[in-house]
Protein backbone atom coordinates (compact mmCIF):
# COMPACT_ATOMS: atom_id res chain seq x y z
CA UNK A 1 -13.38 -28.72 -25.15
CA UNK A 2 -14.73 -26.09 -23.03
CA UNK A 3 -13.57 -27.26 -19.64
CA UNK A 4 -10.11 -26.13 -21.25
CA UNK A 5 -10.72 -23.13 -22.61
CA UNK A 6 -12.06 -22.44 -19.21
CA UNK A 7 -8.61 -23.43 -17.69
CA UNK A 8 -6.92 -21.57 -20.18
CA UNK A 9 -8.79 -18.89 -19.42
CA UNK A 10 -8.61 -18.38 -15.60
CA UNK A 11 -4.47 -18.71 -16.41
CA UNK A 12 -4.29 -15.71 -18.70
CA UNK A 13 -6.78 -14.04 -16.27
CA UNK A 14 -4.23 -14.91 -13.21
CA UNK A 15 -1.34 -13.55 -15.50
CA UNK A 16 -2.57 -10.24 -15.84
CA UNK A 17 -4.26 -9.42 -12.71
CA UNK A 18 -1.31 -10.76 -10.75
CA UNK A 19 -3.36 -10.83 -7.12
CA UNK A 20 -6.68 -11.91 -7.32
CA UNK A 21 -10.18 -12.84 -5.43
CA UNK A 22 -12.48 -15.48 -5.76
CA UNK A 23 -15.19 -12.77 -6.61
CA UNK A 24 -12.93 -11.10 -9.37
CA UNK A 25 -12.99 -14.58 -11.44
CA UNK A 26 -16.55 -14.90 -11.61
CA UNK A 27 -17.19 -11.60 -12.32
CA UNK A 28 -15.06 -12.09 -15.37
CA UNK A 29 -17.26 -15.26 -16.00
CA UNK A 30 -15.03 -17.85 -15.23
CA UNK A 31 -16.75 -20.67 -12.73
CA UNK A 32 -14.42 -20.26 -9.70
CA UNK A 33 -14.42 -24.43 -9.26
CA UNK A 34 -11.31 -24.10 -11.64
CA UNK A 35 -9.69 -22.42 -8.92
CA UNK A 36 -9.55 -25.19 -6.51
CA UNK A 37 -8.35 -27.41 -9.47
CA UNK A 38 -5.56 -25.17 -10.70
CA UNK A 39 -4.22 -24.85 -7.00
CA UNK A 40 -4.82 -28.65 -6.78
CA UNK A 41 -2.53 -29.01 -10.00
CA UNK A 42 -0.22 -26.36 -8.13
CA UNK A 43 -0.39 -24.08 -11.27
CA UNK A 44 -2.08 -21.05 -8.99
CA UNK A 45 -1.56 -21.11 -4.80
CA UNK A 46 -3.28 -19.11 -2.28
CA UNK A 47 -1.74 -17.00 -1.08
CA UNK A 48 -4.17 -15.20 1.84
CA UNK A 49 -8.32 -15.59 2.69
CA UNK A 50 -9.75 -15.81 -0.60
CA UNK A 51 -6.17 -14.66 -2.65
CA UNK A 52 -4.78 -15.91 -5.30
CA UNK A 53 -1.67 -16.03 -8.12
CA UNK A 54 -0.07 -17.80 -10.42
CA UNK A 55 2.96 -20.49 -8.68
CA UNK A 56 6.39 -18.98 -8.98
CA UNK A 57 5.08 -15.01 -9.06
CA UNK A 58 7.81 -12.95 -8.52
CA UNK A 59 7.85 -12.22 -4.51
CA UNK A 60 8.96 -8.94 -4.00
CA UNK A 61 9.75 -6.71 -1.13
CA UNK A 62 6.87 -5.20 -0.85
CA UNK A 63 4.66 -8.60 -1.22
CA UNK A 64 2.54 -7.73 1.60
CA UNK A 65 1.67 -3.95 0.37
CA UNK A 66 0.32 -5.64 -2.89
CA UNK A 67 -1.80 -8.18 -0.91
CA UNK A 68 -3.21 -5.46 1.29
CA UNK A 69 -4.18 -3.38 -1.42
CA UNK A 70 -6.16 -6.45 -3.24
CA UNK A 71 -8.05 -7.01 -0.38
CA UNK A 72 -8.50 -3.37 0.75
CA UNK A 73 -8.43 -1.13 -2.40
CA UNK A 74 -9.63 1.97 -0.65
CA UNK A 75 -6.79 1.82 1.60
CA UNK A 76 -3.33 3.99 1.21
CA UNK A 77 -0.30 2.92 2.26
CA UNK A 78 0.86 5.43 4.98
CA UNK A 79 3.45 6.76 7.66
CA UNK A 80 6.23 3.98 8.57
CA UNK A 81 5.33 1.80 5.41
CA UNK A 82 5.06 4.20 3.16
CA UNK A 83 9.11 5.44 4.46
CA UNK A 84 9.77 1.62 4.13
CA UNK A 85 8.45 1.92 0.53
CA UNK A 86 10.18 5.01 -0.71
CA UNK A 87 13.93 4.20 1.23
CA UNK A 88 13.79 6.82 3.74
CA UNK A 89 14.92 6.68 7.04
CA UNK A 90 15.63 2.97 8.50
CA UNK A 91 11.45 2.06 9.43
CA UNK A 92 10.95 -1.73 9.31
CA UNK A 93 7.58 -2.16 10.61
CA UNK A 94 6.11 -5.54 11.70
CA UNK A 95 2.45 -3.57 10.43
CA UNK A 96 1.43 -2.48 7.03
CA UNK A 97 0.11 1.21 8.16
CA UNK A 98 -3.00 2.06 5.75
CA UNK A 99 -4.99 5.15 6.28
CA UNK A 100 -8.55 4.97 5.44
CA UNK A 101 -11.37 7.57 4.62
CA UNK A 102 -13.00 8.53 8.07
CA UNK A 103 -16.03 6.63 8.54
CA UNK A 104 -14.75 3.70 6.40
CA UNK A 105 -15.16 0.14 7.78
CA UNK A 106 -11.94 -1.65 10.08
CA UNK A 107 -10.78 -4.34 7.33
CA UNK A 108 -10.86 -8.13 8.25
CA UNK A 109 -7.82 -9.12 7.01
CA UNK A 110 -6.11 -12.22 9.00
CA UNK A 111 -2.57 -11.29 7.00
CA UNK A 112 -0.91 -9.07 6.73
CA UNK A 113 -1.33 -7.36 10.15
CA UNK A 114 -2.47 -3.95 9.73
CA UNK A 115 -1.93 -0.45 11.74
CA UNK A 116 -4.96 1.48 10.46
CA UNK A 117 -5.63 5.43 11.08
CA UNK A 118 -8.26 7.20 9.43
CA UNK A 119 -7.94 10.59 7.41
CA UNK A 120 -10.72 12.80 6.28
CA UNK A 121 -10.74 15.42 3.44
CA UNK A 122 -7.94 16.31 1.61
CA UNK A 123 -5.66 14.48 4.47
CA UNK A 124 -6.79 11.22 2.87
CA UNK A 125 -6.70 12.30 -1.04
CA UNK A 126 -3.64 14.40 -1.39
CA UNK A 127 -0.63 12.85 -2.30
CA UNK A 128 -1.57 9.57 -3.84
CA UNK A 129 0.39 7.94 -5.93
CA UNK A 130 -0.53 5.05 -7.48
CA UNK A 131 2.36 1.59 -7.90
CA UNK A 132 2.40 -1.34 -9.46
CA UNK A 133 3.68 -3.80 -7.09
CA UNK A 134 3.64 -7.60 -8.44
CA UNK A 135 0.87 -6.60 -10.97
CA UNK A 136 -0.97 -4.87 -8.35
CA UNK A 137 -1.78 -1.19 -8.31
CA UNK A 138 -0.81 0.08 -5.17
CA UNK A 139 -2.23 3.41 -4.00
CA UNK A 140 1.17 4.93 -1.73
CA UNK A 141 1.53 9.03 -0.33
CA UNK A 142 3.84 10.41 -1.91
CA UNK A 143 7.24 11.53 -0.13
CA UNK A 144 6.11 14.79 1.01
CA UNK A 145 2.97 13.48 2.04
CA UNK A 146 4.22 10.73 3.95
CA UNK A 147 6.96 12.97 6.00
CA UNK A 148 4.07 15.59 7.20
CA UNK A 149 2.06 12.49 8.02
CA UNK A 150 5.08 11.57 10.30
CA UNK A 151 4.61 14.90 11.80
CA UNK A 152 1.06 14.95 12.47
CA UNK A 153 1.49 11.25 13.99
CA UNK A 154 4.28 12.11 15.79
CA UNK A 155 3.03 11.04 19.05
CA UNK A 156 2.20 7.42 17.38
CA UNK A 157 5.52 6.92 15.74
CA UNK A 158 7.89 9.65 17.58
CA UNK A 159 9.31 12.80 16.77
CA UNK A 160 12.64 11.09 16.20
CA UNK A 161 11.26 9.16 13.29
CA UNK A 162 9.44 11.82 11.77
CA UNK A 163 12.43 14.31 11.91
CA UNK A 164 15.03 11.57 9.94
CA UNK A 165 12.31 11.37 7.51
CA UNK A 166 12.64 14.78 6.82
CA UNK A 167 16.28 15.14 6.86
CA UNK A 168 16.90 11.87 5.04
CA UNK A 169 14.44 12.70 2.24
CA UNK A 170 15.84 16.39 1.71
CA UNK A 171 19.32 14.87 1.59
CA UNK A 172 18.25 12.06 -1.04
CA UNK A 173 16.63 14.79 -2.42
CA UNK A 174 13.32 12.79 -2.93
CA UNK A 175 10.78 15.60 -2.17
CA UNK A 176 11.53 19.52 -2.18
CA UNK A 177 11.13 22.31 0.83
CA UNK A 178 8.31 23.45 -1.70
CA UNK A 179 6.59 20.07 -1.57
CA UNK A 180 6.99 19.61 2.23
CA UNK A 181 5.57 23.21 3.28
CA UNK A 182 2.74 22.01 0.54
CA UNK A 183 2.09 18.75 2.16
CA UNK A 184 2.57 20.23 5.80
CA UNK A 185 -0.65 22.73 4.88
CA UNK A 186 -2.44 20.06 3.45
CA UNK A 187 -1.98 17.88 7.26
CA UNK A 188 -2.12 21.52 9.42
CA UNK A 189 1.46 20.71 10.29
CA UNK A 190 2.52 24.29 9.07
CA UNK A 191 3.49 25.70 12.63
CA UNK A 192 4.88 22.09 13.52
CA UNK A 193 7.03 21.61 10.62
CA UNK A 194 8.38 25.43 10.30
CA UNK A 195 10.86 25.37 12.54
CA UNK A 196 12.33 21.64 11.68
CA UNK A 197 12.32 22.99 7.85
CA UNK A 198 14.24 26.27 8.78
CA UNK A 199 16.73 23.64 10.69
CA UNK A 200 17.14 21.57 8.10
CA UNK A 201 20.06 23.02 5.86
């Protein structure tokens, strides 16, 4: 019966990719037809343009970070998410902030909404880290990275958000002086951030 061994199939696929495209089941060789019919038999939903997973996934959180990064895998999660995602400060943005390679084409995404800015050099690949989020590798700066982001897009977000960062994740002691000062040379934030460091007790 191959019509379910093809079911079968696309079900263990959707179990361990978690978030999925259209594109990424027939590339695996499954006829995507059997997605229409296991959303029909409400044993996968849609969940975005072209996105899929298995009913009853665990939502978490950070649902929309995971979504953004199927659709957009070149894209880092950045500045107010990225504090959102690592519990610093109290960010709740109505955005997911991505930063993207400079030169690197504005995503059509219809959901999430995004806030994208674009990095070049080793302002876009320092720092990554890389989360699984409901199956979904999630590329994320790190701490460090994130706060001298906040410094370098201070006029975007405010000072005032970019200076709790830095207090808030020196007092939950999630990133050292040694990995800010690292992460401010790595934005050009040295001479910005010196003086909020040396504050900072």
């Amino acid at each position: 019966m191959p019509h379910l061994s093809e079911r079968q199939r696309l079900l263990e696929f959707a179990r361990d990719h978690g978030i999925f495209s259209a594109g990424d089941v027939t590339a695996a060789g499954i006829h995507s037809e059997w997605l229409s019919r296991l959303v029909a038999q409400n044993l996968l939903e849609r969940i975005g343009r072209g996105r899929y997973r298995l009913t009853g996934s665990d939502t978490t959180e950070h649902h929309t970070l995971a979504q953004v990064a199927a659709v957009v895998p070149s894209a880092v999660i950045c500045l107010l998410s990225a504090l959102q995602f690592h519990r610093i400060g109290v960010q709740a943005p109505l955005e997911v902030w991505i930063a993207l390679e400079r030169g690197t084409a504005h995503p059509r995404l219809g959901y999430p909404p995004l806030r994208v800015v674009y990095f070049s050099g080793l302002s876009y690949a320092s720092g990554i880290e890389r989360h699984t989020i409901e199956g979904q590798e999630v590329p994320i700066y790190s701490v460090a990275k994130t706060v001298a982001d906040c410094f370098k897009y201070r006029n975007k977000i405010g000072l005032d958000v970019a200076i709790e960062a830095l207090r808030d994740c020196l007092r939950q002691r999630k990133a050292t002086r040694d990995e800010l000062w690292s992460a401010a040379k790595v934005c050009r934030m040295s001479n910005v951030m010196r003086p909020y460091l040396e504050a900072v007790t």
